[in-house]
PDB file of N, CA and C in Angstrom:
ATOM      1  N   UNK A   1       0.841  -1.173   0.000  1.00  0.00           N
ATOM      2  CA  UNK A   1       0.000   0.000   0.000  1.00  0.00           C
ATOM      3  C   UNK A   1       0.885   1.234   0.000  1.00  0.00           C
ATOM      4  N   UNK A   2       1.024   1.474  -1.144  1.00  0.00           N
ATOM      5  CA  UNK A   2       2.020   2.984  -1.394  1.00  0.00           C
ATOM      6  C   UNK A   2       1.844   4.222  -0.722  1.00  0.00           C
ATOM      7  N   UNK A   3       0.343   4.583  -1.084  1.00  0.00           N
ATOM      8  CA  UNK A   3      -0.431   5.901  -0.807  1.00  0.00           C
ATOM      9  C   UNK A   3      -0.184   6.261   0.986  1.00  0.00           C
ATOM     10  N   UNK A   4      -0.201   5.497   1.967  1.00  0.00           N
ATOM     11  CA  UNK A   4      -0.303   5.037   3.222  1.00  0.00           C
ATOM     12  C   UNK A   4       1.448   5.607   3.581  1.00  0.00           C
ATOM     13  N   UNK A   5       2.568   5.286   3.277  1.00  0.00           N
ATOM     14  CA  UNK A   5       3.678   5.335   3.695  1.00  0.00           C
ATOM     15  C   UNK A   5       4.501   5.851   2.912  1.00  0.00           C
ATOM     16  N   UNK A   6       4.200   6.142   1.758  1.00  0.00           N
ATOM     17  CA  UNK A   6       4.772   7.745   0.706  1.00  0.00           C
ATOM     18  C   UNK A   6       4.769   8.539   1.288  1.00  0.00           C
ATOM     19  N   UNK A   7       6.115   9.279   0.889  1.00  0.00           N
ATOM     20  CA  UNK A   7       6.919  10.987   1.787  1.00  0.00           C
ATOM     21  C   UNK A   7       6.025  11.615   0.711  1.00  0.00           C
ATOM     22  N   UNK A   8       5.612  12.844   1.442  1.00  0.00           N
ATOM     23  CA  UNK A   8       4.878  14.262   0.619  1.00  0.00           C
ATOM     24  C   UNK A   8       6.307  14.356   0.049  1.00  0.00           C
ATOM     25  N   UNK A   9       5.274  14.845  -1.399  1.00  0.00           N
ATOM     26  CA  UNK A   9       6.486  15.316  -2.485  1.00  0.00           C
ATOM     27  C   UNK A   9       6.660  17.376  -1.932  1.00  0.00           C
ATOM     28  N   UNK A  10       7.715  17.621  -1.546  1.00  0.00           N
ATOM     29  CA  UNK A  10       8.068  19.356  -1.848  1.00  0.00           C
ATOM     30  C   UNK A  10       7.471  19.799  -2.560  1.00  0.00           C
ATOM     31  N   UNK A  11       7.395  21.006  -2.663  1.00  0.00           N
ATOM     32  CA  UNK A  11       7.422  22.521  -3.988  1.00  0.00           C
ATOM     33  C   UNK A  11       8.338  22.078  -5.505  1.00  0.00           C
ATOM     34  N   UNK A  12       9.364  21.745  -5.319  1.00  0.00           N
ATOM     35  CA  UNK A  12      10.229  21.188  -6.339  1.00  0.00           C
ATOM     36  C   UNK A  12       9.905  20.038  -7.102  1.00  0.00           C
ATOM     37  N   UNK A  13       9.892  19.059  -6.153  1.00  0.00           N
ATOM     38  CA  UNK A  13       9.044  17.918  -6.729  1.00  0.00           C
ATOM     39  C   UNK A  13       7.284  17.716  -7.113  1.00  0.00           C
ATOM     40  N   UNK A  14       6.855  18.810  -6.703  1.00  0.00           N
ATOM     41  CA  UNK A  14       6.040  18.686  -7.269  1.00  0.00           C
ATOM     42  C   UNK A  14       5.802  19.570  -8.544  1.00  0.00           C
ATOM     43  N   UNK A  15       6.614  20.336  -8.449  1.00  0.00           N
ATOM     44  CA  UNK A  15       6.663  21.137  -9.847  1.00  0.00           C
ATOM     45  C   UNK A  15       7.633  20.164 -11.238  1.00  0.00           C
ATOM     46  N   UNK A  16       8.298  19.336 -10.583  1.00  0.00           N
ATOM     47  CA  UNK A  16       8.593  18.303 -11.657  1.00  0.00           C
ATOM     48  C   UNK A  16       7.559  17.337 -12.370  1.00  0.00           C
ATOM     49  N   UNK A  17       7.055  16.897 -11.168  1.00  0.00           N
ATOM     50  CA  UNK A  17       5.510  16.280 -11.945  1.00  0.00           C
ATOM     51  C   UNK A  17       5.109  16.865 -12.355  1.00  0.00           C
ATOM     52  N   UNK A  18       4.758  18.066 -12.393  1.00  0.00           N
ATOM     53  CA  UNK A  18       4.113  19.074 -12.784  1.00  0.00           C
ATOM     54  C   UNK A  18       4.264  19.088 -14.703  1.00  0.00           C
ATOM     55  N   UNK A  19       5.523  19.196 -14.769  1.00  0.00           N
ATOM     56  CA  UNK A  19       6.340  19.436 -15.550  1.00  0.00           C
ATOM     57  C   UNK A  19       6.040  17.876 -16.671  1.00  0.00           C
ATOM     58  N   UNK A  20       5.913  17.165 -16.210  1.00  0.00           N
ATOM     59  CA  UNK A  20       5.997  16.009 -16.803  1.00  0.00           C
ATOM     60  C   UNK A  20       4.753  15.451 -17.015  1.00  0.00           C
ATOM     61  N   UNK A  21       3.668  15.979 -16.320  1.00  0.00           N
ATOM     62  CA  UNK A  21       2.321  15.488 -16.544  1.00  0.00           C
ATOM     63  C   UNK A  21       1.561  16.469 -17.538  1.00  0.00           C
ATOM     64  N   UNK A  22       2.634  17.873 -17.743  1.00  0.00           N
ATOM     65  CA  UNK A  22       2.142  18.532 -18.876  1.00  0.00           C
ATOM     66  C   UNK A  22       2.662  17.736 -20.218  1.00  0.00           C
ATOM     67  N   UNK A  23       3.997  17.143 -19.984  1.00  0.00           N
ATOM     68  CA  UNK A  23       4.494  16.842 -21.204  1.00  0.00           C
ATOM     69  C   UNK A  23       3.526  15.656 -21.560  1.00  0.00           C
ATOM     70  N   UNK A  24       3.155  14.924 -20.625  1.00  0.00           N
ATOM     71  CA  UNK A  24       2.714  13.523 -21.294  1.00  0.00           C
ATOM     72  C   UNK A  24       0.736  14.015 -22.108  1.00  0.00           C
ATOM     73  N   UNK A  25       0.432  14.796 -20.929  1.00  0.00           N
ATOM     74  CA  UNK A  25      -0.847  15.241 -21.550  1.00  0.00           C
ATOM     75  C   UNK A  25      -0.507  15.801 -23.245  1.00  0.00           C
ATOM     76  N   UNK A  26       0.338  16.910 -23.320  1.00  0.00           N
ATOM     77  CA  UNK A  26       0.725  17.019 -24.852  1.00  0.00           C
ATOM     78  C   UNK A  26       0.969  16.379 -25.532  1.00  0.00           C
ATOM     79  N   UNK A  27       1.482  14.951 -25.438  1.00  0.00           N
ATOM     80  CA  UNK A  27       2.058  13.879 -26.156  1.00  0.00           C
ATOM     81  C   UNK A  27       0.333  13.353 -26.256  1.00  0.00           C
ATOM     82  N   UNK A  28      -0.204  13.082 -25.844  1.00  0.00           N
ATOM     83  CA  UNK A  28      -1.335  12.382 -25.671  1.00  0.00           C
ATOM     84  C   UNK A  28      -2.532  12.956 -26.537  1.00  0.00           C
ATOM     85  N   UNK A  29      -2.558  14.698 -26.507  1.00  0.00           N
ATOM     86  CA  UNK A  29      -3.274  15.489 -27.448  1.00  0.00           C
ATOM     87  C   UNK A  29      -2.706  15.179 -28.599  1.00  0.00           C
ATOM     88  N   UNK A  30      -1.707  15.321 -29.172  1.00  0.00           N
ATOM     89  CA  UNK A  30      -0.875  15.047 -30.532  1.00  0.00           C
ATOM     90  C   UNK A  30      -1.605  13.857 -30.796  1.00  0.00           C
ATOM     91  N   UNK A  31      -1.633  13.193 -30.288  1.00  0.00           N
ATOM     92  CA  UNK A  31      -1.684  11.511 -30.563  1.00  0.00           C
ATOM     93  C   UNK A  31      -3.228  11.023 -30.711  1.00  0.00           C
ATOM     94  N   UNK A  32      -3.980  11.963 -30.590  1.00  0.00           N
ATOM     95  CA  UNK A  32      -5.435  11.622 -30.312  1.00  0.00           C
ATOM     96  C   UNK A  32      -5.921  12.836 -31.168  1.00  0.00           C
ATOM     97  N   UNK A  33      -5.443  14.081 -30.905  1.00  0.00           N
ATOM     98  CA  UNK A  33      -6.492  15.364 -32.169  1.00  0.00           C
ATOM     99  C   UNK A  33      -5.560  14.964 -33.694  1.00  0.00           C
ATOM    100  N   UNK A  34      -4.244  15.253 -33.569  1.00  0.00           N
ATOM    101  CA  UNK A  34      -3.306  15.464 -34.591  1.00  0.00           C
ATOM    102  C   UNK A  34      -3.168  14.031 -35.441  1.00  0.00           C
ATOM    103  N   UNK A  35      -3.011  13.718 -34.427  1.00  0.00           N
ATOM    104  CA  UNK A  35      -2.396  12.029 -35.553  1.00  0.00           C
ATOM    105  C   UNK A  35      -3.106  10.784 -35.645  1.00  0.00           C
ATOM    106  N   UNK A  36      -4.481  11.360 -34.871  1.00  0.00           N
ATOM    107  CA  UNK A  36      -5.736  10.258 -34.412  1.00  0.00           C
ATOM    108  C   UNK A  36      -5.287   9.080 -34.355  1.00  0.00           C
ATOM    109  N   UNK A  37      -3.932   9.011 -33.454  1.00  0.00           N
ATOM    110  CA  UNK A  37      -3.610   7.045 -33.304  1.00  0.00           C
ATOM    111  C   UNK A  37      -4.483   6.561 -32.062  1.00  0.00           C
ATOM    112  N   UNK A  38      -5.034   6.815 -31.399  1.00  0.00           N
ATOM    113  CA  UNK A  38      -5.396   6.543 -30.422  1.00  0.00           C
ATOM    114  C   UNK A  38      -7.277   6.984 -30.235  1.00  0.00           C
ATOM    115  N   UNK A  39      -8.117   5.921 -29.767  1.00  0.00           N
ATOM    116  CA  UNK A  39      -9.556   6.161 -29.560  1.00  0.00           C
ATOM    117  C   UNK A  39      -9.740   6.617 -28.547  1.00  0.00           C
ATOM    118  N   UNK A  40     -11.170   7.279 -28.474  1.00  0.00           N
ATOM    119  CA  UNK A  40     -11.393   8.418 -27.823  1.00  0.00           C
ATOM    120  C   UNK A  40     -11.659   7.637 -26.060  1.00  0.00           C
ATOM    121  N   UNK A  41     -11.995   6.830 -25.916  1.00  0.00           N
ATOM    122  CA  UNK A  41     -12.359   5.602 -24.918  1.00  0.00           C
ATOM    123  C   UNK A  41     -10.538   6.191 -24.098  1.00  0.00           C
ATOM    124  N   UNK A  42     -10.266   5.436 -24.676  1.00  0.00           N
ATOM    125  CA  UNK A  42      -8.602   5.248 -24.299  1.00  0.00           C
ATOM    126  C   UNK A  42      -7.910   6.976 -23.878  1.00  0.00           C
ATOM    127  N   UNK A  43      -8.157   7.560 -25.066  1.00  0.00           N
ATOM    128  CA  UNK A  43      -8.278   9.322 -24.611  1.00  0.00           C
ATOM    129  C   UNK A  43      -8.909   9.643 -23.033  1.00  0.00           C
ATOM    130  N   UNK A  44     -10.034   9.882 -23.173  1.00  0.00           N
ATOM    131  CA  UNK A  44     -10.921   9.748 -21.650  1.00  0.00           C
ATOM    132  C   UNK A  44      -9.639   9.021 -20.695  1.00  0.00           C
ATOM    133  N   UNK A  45      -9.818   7.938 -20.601  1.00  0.00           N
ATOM    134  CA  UNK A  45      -9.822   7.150 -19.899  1.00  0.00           C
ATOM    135  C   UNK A  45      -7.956   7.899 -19.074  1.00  0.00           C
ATOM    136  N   UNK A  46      -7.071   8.329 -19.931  1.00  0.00           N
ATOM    137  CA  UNK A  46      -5.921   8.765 -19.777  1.00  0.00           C
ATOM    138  C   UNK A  46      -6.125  10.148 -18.830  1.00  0.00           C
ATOM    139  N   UNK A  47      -7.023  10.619 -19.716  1.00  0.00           N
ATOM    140  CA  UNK A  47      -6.595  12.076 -19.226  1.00  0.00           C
ATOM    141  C   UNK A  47      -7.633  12.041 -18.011  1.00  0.00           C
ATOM    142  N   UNK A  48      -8.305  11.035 -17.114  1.00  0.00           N
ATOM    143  CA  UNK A  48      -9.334  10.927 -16.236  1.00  0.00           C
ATOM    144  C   UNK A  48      -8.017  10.579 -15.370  1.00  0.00           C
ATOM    145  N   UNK A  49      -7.169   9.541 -15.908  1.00  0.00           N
ATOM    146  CA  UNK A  49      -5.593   9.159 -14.737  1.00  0.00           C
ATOM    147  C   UNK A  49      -4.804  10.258 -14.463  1.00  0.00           C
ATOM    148  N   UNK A  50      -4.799  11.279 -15.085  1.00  0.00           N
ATOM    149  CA  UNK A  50      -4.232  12.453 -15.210  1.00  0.00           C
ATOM    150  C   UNK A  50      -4.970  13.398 -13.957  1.00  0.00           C
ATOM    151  N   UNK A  51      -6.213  13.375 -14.175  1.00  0.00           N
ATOM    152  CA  UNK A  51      -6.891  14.913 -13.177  1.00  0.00           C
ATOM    153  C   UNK A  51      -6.756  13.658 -11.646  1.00  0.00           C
ATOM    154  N   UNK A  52      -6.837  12.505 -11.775  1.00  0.00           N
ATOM    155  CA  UNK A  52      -6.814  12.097 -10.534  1.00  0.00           C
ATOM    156  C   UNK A  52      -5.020  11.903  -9.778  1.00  0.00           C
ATOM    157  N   UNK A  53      -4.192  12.101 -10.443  1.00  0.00           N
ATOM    158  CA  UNK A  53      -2.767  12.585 -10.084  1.00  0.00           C
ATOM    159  C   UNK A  53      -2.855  13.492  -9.462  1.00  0.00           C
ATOM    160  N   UNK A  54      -3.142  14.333 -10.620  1.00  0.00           N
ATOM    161  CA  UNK A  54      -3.111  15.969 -10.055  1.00  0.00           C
ATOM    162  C   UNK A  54      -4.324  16.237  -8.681  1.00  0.00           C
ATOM    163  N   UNK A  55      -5.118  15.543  -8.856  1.00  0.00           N
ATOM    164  CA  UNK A  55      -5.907  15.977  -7.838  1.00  0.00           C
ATOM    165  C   UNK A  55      -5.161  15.244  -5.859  1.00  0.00           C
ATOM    166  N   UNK A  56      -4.920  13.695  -6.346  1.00  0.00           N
ATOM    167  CA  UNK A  56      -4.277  13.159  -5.009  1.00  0.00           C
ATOM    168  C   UNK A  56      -2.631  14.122  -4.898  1.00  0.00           C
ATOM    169  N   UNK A  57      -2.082  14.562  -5.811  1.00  0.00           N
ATOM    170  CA  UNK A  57      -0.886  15.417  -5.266  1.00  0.00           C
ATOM    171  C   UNK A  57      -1.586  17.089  -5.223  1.00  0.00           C
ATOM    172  N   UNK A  58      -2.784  17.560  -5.356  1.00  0.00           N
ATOM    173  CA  UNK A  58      -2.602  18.356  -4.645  1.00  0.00           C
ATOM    174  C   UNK A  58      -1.700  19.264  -5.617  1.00  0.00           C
ATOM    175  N   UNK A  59      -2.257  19.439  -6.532  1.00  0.00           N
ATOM    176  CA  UNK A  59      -1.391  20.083  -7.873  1.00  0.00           C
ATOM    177  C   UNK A  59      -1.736  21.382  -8.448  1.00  0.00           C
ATOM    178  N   UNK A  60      -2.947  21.291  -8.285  1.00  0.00           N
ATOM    179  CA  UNK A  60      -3.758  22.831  -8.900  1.00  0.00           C
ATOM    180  C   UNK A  60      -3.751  23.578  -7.710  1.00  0.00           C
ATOM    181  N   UNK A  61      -3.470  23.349  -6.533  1.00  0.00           N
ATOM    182  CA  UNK A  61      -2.646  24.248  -5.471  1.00  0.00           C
ATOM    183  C   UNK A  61      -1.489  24.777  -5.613  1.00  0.00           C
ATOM    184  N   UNK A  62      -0.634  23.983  -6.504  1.00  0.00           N
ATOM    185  CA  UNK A  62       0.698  24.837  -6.639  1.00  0.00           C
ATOM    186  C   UNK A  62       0.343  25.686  -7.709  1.00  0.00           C
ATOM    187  N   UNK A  63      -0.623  25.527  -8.939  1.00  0.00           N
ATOM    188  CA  UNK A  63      -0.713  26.459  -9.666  1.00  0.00           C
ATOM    189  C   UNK A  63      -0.996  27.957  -8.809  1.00  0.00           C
ATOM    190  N   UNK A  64      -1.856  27.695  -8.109  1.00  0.00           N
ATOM    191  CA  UNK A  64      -2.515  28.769  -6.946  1.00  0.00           C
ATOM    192  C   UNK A  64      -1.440  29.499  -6.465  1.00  0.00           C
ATOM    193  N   UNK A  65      -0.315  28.530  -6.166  1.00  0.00           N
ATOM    194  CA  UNK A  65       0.327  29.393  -5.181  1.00  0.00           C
ATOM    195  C   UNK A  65       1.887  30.062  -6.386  1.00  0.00           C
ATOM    196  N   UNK A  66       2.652  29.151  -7.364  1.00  0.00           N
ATOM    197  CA  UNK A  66       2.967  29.842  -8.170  1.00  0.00           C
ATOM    198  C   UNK A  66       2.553  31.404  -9.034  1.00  0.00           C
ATOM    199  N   UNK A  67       1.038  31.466  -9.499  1.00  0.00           N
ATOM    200  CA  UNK A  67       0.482  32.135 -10.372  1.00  0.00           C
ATOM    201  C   UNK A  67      -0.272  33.962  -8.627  1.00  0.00           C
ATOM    202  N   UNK A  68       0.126  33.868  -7.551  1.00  0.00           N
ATOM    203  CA  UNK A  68      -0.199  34.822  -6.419  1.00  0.00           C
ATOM    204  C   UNK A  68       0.382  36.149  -7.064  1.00  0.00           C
TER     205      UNK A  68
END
């Protein structure tokens, strides 16, 4: 059980995820508007793993507190 005994990620580290969950979301738009390799099921289904990251780290708080 990970969630249970995982260290809080910092300001830093979480701006790396940050960083990397933008890149993969862009890779993922390319790949689904631009180059339609990928169905829309599978689309959803990604970017639903995505807001629930960001939501258990607590992510659109650092936007909050970056963007003051």
């Amino acid at each position: 059980m990970i969630g249970l005994y995982s260290a809080i990620l910092d300001r830093d580290e979480k701006l790396i995820v940050k960083d990397a969950l933008f890149l993969y979301v862009s890779d993922l738009q390319k790949r689904y508007y631009a180059d339609k390799l990928i169905q829309t099921d599978i689309y959803l289904e990604k970017m639903k793993e995505v807001e629930t990251i960001v939501e258990k780290l607590h992510l659109t708080e650092l936007y909050t507190e970056l963007y003051k």
